[in-house]
Protein backbone atom coordinates (compact mmCIF):
# COMPACT_ATOMS: atom_id res chain seq x y z
CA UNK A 1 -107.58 -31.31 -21.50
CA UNK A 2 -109.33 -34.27 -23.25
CA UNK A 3 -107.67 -37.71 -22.09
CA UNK A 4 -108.60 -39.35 -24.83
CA UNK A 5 -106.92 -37.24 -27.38
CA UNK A 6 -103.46 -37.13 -25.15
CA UNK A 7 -103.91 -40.69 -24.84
CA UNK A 8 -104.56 -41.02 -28.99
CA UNK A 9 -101.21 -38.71 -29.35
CA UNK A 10 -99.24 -40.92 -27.31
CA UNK A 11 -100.16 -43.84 -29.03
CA UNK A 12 -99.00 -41.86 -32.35
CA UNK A 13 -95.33 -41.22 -31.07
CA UNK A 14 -94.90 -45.09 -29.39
CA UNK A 15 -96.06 -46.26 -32.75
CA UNK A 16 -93.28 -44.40 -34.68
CA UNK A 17 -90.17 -46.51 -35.21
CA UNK A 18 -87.55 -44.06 -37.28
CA UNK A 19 -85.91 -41.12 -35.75
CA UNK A 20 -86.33 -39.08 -39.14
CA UNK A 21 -90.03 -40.05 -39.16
CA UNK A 22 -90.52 -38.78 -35.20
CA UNK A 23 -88.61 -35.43 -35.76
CA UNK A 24 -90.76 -34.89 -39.34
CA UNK A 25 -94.46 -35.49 -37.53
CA UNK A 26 -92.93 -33.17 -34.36
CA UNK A 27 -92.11 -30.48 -37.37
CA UNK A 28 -95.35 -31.34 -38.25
CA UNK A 29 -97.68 -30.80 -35.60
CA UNK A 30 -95.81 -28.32 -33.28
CA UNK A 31 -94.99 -24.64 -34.37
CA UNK A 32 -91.59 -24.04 -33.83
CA UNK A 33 -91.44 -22.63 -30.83
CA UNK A 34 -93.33 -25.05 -29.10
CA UNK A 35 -91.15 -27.51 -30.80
CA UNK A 36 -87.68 -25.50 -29.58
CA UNK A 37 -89.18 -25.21 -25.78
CA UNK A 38 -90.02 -28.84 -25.38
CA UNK A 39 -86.83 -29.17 -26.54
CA UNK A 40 -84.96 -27.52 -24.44
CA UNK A 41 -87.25 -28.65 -21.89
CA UNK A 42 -85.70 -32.22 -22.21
CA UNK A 43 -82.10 -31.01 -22.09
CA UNK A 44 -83.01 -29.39 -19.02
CA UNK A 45 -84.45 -32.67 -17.45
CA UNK A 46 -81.68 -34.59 -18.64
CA UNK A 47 -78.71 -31.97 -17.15
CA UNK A 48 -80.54 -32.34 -13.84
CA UNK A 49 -80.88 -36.17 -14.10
CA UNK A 50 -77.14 -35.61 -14.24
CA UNK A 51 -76.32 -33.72 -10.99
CA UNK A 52 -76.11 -30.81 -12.60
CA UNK A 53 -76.85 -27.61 -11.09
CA UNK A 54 -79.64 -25.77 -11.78
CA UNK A 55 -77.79 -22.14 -12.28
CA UNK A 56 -75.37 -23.86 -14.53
CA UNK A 57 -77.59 -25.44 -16.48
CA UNK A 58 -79.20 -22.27 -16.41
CA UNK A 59 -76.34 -20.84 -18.35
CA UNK A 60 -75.28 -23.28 -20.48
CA UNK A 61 -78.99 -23.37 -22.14
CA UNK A 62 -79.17 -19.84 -22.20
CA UNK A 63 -82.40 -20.02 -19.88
CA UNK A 64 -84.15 -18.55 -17.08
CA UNK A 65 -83.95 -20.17 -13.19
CA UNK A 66 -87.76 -19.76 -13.30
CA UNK A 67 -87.07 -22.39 -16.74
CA UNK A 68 -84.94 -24.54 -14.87
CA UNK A 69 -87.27 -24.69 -11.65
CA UNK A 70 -89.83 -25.70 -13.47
CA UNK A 71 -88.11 -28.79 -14.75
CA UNK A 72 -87.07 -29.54 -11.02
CA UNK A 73 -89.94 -29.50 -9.61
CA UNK A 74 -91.10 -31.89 -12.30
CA UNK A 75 -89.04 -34.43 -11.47
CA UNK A 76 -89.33 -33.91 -7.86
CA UNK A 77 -93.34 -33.34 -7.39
CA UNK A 78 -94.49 -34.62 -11.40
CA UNK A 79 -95.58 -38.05 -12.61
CA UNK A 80 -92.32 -40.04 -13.38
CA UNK A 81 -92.41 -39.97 -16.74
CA UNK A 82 -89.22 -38.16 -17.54
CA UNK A 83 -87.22 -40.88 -15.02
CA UNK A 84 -88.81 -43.71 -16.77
CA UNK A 85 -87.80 -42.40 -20.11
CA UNK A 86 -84.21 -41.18 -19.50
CA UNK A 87 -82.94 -43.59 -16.75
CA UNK A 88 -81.02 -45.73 -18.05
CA UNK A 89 -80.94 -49.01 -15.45
């Protein structure tokens, strides 16, 4: 993975103001099923954020445990990233 060019891409998405505009460029540069997972992705995150359990959440999103796992152990052994987006203090 080149740094620079993650670092380049998150300097794109801080510098876009509009909602419409973000969801366009995401259109834009992910196919859609990268654009669905990393969607569902961040529900995931956020219904575990919320106390909820990981086989319900399992079922309500229509995804695997192995899914689901995946998003716990991101918040659990990841960078904090999804905490300091989605926290709100």
């Amino acid at each position: 993975m080149n740094k620079k060019y993650i670092e380049e891409l998150a300097e794109v998405l801080v510098s876009i103001k509009k909602g419409a505009v973000a969801e366009s460029f995401l259109h834009n540069i992910l196919t859609p099923s990268e654009l669905e997972e990393i969607s569902v992705r961040l529900q995931i995150v956020k219904l575990l954020m919320e106390g909820v359990a990981q086989r319900d959440v399992a079922k309500k999103l229509g995804v695997s445990m192995g899914t689901v796992s995946r998003g716990s152990r991101e918040l659990k052994y990841g960078t904090d990233g999804f905490k300091k987006v989605l926290q709100r203090d």
